[in-house]
Protein backbone atom coordinates (compact mmCIF):
# COMPACT_ATOMS: atom_id res chain seq x y z
CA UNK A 1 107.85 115.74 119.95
CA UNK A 2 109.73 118.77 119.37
CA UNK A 3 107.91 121.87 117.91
CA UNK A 4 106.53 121.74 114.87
CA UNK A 5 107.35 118.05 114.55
CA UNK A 6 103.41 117.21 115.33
CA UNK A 7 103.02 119.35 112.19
CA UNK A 8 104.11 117.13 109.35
CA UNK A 9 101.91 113.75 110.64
CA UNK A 10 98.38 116.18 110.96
CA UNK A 11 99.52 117.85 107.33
CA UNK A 12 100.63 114.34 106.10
CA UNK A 13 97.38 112.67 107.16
CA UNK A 14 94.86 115.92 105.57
CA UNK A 15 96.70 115.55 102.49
CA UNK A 16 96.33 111.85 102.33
CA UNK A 17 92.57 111.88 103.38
CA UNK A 18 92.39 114.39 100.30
CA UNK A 19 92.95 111.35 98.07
CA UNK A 20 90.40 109.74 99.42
CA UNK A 21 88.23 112.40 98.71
CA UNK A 22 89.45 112.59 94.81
CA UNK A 23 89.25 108.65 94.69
CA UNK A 24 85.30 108.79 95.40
CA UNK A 25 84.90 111.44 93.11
CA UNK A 26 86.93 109.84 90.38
CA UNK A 27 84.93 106.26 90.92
CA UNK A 28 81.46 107.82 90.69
CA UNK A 29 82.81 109.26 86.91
CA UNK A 30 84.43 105.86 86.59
CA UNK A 31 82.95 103.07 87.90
CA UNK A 32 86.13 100.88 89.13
CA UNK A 33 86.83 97.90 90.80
CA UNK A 34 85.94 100.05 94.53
CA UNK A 35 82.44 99.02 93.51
CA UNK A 36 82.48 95.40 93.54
CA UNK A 37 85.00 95.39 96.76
CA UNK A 38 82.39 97.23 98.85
CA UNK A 39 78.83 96.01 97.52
CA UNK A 40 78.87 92.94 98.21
CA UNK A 41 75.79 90.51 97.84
CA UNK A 42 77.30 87.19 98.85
CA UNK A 43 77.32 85.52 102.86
CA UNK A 44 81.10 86.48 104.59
CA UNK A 45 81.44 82.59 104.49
CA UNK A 46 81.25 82.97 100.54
CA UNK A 47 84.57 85.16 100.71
CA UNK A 48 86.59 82.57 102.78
CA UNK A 49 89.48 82.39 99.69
CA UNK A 50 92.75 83.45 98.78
CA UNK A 51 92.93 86.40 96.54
CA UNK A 52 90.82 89.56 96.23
CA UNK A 53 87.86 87.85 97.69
CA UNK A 54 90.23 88.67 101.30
CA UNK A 55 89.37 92.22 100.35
CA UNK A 56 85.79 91.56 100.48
CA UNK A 57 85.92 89.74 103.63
CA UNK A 58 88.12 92.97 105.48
CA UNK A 59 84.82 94.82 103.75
CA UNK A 60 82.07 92.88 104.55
CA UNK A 61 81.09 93.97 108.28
CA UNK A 62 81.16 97.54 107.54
CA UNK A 63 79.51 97.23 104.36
CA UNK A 64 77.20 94.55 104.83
CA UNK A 65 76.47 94.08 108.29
CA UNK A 66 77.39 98.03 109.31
CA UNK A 67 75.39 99.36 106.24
CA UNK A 68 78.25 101.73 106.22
CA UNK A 69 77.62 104.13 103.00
CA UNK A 70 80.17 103.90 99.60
CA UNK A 71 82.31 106.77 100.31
CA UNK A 72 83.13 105.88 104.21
CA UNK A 73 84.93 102.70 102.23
CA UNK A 74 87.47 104.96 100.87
CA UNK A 75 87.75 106.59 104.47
CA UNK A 76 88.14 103.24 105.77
CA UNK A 77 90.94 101.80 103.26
CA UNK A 78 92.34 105.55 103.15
CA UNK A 79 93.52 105.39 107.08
CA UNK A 80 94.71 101.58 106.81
CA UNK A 81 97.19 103.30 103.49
CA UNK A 82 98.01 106.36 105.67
CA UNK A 83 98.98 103.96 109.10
CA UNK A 84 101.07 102.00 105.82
CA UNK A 85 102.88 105.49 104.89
CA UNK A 86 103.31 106.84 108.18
CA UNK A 87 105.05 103.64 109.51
CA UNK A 88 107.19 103.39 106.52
CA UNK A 89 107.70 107.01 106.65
CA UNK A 90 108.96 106.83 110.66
CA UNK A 91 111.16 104.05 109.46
CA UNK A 92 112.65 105.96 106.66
CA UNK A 93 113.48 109.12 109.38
CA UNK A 94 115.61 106.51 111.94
CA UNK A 95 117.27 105.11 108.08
CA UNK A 96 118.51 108.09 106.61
CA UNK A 97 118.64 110.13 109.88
CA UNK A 98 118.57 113.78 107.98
CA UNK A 99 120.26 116.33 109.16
CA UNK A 100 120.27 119.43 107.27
CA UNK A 101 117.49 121.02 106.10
CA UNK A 102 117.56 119.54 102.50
CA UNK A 103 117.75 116.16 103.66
CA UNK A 104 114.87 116.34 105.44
CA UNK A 105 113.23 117.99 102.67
CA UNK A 106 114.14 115.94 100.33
CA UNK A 107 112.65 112.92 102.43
CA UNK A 108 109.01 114.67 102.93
CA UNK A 109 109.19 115.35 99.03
CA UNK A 110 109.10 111.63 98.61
CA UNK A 111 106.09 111.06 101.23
CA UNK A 112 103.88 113.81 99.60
CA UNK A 113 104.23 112.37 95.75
CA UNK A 114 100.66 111.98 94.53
CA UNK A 115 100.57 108.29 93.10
CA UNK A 116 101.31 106.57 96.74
CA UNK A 117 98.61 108.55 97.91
CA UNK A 118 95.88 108.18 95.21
CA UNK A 119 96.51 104.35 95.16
CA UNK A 120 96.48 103.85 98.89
CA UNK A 121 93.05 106.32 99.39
CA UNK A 122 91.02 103.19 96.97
CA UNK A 123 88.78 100.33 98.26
CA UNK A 124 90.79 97.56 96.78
CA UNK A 125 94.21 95.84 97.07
CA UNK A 126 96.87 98.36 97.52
CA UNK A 127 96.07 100.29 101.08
CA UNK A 128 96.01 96.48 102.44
CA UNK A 129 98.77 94.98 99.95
CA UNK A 130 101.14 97.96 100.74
CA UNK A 131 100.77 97.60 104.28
CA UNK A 132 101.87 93.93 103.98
CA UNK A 133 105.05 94.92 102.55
CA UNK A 134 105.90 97.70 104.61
CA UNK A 135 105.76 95.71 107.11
CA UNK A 136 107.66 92.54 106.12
CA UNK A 137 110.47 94.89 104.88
CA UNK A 138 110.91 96.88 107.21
CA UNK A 139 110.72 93.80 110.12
CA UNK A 140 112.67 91.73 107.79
CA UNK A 141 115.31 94.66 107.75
CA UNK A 142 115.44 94.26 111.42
CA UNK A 143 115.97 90.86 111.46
CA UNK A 144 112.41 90.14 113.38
CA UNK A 145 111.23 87.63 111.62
CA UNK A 146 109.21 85.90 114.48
CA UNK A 147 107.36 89.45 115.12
CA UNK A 148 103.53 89.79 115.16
CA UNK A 149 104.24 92.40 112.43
CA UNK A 150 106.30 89.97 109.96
CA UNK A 151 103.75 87.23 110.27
CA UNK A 152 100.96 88.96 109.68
CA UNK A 153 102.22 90.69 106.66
CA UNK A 154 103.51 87.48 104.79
CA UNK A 155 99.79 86.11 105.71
CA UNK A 156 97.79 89.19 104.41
CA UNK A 157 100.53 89.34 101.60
CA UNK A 158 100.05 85.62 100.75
CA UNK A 159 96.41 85.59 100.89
CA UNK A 160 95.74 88.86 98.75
CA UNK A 161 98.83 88.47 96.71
CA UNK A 162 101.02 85.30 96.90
CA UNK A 163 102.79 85.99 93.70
CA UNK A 164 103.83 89.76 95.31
CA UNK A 165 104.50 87.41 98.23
CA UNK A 166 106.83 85.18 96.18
CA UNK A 167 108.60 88.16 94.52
CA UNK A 168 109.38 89.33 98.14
CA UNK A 169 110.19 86.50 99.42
CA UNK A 170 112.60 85.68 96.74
CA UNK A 171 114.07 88.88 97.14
CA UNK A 172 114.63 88.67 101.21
CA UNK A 173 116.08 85.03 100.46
CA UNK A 174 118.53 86.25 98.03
CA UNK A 175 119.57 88.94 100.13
CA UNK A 176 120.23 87.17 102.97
CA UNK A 177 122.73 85.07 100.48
CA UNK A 178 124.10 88.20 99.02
CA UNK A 179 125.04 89.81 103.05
CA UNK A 180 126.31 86.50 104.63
CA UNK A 181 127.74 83.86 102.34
CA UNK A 182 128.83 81.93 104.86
CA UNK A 183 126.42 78.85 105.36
CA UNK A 184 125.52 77.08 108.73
CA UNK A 185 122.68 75.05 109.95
CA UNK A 186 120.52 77.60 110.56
CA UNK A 187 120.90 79.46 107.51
CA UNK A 188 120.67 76.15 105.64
CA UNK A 189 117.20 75.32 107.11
CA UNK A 190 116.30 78.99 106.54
CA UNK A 191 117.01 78.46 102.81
CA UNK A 192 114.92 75.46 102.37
CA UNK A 193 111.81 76.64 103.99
CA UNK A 194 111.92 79.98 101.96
CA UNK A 195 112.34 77.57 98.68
CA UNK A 196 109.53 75.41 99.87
CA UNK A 197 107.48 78.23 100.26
CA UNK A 198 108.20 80.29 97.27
CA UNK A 199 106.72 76.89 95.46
CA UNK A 200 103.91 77.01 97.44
CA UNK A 201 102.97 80.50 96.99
CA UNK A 202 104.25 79.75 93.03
CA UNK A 203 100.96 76.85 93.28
CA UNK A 204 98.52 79.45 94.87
CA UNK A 205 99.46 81.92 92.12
CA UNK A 206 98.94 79.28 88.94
CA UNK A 207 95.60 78.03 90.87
CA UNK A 208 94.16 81.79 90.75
CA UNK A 209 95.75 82.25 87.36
CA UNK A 210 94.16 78.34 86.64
CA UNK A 211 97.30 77.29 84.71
CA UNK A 212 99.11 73.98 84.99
CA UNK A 213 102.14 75.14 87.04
CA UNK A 214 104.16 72.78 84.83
CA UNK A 215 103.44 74.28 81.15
CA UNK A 216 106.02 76.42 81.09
CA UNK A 217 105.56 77.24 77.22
CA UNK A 218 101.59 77.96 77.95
CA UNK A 219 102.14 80.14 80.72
CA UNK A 220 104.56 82.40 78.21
CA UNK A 221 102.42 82.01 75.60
CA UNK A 222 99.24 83.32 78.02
CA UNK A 223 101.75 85.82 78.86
CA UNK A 224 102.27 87.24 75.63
CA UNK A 225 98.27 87.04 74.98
CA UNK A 226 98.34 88.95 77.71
CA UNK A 227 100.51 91.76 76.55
CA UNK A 228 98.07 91.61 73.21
CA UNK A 229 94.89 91.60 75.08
CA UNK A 230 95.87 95.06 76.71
CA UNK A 231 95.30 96.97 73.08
CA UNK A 232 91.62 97.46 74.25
CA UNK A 233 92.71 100.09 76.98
CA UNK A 234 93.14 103.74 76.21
CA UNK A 235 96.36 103.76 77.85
CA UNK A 236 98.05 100.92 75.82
CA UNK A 237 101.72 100.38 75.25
CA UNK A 238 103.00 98.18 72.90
CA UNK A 239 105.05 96.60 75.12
CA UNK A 240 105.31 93.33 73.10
CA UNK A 241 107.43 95.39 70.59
CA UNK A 242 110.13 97.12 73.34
CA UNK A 243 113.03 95.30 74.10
CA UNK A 244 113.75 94.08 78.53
CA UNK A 245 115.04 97.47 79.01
CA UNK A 246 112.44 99.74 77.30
CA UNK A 247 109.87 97.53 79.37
CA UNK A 248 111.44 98.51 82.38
CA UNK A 249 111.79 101.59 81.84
CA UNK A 250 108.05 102.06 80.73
CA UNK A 251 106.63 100.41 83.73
CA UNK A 252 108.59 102.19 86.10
CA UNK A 253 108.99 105.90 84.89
CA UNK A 254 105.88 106.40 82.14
CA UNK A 255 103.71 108.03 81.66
CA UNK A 256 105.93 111.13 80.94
CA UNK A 257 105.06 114.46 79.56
CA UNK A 258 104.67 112.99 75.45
CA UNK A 259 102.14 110.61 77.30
CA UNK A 260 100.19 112.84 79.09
CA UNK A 261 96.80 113.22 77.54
CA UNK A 262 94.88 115.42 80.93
CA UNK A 263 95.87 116.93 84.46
CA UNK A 264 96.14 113.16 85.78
CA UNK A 265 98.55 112.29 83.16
CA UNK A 266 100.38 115.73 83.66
CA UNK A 267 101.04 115.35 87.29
CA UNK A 268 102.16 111.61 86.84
CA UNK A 269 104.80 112.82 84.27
CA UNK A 270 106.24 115.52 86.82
CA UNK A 271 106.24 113.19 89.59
CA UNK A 272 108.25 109.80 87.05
CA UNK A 273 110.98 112.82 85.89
CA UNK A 274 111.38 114.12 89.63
CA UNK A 275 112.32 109.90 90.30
CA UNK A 276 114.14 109.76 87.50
CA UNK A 277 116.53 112.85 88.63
CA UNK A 278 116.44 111.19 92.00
CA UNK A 279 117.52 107.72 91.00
CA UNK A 280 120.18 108.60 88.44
CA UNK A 281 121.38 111.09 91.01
CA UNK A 282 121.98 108.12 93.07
CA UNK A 283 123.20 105.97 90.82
CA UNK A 284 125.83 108.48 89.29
CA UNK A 285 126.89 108.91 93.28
CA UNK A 286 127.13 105.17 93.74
CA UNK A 287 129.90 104.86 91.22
CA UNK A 288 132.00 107.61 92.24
CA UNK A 289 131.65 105.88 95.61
CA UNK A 290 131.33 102.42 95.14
CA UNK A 291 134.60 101.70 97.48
CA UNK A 292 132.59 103.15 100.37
CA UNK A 293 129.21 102.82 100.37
CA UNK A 294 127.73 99.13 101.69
CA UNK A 295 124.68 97.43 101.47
CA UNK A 296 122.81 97.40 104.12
CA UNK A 297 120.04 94.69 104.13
CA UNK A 298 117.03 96.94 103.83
CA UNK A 299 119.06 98.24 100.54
CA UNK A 300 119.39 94.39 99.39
CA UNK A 301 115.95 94.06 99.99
CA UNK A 302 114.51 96.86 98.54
CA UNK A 303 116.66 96.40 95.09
CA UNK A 304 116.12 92.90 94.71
CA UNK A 305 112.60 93.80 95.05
CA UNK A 306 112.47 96.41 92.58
CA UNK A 307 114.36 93.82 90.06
CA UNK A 308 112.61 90.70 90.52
CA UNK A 309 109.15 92.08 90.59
CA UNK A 310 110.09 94.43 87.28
CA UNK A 311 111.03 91.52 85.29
CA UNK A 312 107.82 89.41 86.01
CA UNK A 313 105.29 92.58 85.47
CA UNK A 314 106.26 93.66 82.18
CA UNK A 315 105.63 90.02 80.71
CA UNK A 316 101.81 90.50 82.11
CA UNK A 317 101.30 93.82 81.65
CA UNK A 318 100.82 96.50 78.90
CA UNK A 319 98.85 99.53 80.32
CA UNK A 320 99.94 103.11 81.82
CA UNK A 321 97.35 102.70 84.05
CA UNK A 322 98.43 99.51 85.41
CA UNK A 323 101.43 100.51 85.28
CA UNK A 324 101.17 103.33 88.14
CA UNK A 325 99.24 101.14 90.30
CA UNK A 326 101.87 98.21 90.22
CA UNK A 327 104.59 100.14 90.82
CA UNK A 328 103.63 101.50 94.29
CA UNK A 329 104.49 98.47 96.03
CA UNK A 330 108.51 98.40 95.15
CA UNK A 331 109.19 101.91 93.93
CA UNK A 332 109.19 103.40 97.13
CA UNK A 333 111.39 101.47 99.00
CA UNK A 334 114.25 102.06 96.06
CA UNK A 335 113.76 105.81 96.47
CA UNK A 336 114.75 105.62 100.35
CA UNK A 337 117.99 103.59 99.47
CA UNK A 338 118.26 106.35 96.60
CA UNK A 339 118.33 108.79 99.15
CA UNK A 340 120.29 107.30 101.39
CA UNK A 341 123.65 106.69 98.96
CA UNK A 342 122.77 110.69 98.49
CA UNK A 343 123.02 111.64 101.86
CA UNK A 344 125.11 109.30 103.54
CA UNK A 345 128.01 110.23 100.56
CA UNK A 346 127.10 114.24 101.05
CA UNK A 347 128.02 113.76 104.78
CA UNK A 348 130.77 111.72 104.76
CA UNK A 349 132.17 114.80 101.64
CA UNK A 350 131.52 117.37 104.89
CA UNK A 351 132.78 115.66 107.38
CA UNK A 352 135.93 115.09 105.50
CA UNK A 353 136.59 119.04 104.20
CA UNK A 354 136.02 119.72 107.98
CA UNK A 355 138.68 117.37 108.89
CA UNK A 356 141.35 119.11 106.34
CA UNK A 357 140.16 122.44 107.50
CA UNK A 358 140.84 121.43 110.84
CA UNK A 359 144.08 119.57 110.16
CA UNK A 360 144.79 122.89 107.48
CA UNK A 361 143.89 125.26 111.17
CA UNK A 362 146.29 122.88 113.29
């Protein structure tokens, strides 16, 4: 490494265990579902099944056999979310490649926003669940989809969450049609399996959901219940009431400062308008440069992602604080490609005033 460069990783990985440290204060206020992940009373044998029973199971030798003590679980799923960032965080570096100074500040801005952090610091889902996807994507974006890394995240995806594992799965098939339209045999056969498995991950979800995966009406109608059903939390939004774009919008960007009701709140609303400035930044680049800026698959991946998996949560779910939790395992990937248009167009603007200077010179 250059100097300094060892910096960043020892800062990144303080600040990260620092959200550990907040997490175990904040559960022994709140009592949360870190509780039931990490005292567990049950044989490992009695875990052996899909969904968040897996997290018990990656629990259950340093818990139970171990003894290890409450808080070392939030030291223990803090490092598996900070391998998550720091990988996706070395990937993002060899994306965007920054250059200048505000490039590459702009990119550790991004790692250092709290919500990632807080989120991947619990004992639960998300350290393990983010990992998964970091993974897939950035393999998949690589085209190694035989690696060790690729497999393993679409099993520990698939077993924790198969209906985050359908949502990215549907979103890497439908890429792949959007890059290369042409079809062959492998393609073809590539196309089928990803259907075939999308329907089985479709039957895992309705299983753990214990819906009849052919009552379409009753699984809308549960899903509106469900919408209801969230009036008994304190952060309730009557998202039964907003119309597809209000519900995206909520999910993805709120709370925001009129929401904000403490210092948690507060700091969630700075971080949703600092994306919001970022993304419509992008956005407003994009179509002043939509002639010369491409899609690479990563992008496809990441925006497909961000769509697919938007549209399905806000039919479930009604709840700021569900809301910031959900989000963590899409958002972050769009705000590389975000900051990639930015960059990439900001480049190409200085490379071409050099070339008229120099042409302007000759």
């Amino acid at each position: 490494m250059k100097s300094k460069e060892w910096l960043f990783p020892v800062i990144l990985l303080v600040y990260h265990l620092t959200f550990a440290i907040i997490a175990w204060e904040y559960s022994q206020q709140h009592p949360s579902d870190a509780v039931r992940y990490w005292m567990l009373e049950e044989e490992w044998s009695d875990y052996l099944h899909w969904g968040t029973d897996v997290i018990k199971l990656i629990s259950y030798p340093f818990s139970s056999v171990l003894q290890w003590p409450f808080w070392t679980g939030f030291l223990l799923y803090s490092l598996i979310g900070f391998f998550a960032i720091w990988e996706f965080y070395s990937f993002s570096l060899r994306y965007i490649k920054p250059s200048g100074k505000w490039e590459k500040r702009l990119l550790i801005l991004i790692f250092l926003l709290p919500n990632l952090h807080f989120w991947t610091s619990v004992i639960g889902k998300e350290p393990v669940v983010f990992l998964a996807i970091t993974w897939i994507i950035i393999q998949n974006s690589h085209r190694k989809y035989v690696s060790i890394k690729n497999i393993l995240g679409w099993l520990l995806l698939a077993s924790v969450r198969p209906h985050v594992a359908m949502f990215l799965l549907m979103a890497v098939l439908l890429g792949m049609l959007w890059e290369n339209r042409k079809w062959n045999c492998k393609k073809s056969i590539a196309i089928v399996a990803s259907v075939l498995t999308i329907s089985g991950l479709y039957l895992m979800t309705m299983h753990l959901l214990n819906r009849n995966p052919v009552d379409i009406a009753y699984i809308l109608e549960r899903n509106r219940a469900s919408l209801v059903a969230f009036k008994r939390a304190g952060s309730y939004i009557s998202m039964i009431d907003y119309n597809w774009i209000e519900r995206v919008f909520a999910l993805n960007f709120r709370p925001l400062f009129w929401d904000a009701r403490s210092t948690y709140d507060f700091i969630l609303s700075v971080e949703n308008l600092l994306v919001i400035v970022l993304l419509l930044t992008s956005v407003v680049v994009w179509v002043k440069n939509a002639k010369h800026i491409k899609w690479d698959f990563f992008a496809k991946i990441s925006i497909l992602f961000f769509v697919i998996a938007s549209l399905f949560y806000i039919q479930r779910y009604a709840c700021l604080g569900i809301f910031v939790r959900t989000k963590i395992m899409y958002l972050p990937f769009l705000l590389i490609v975000a900051i990639k248009i930015i960059v990439k167009t900001a480049k190409k603007k200085i490379f071409t005033n050099q070339k008229r200077i120099m042409i302007m010179s000759f």
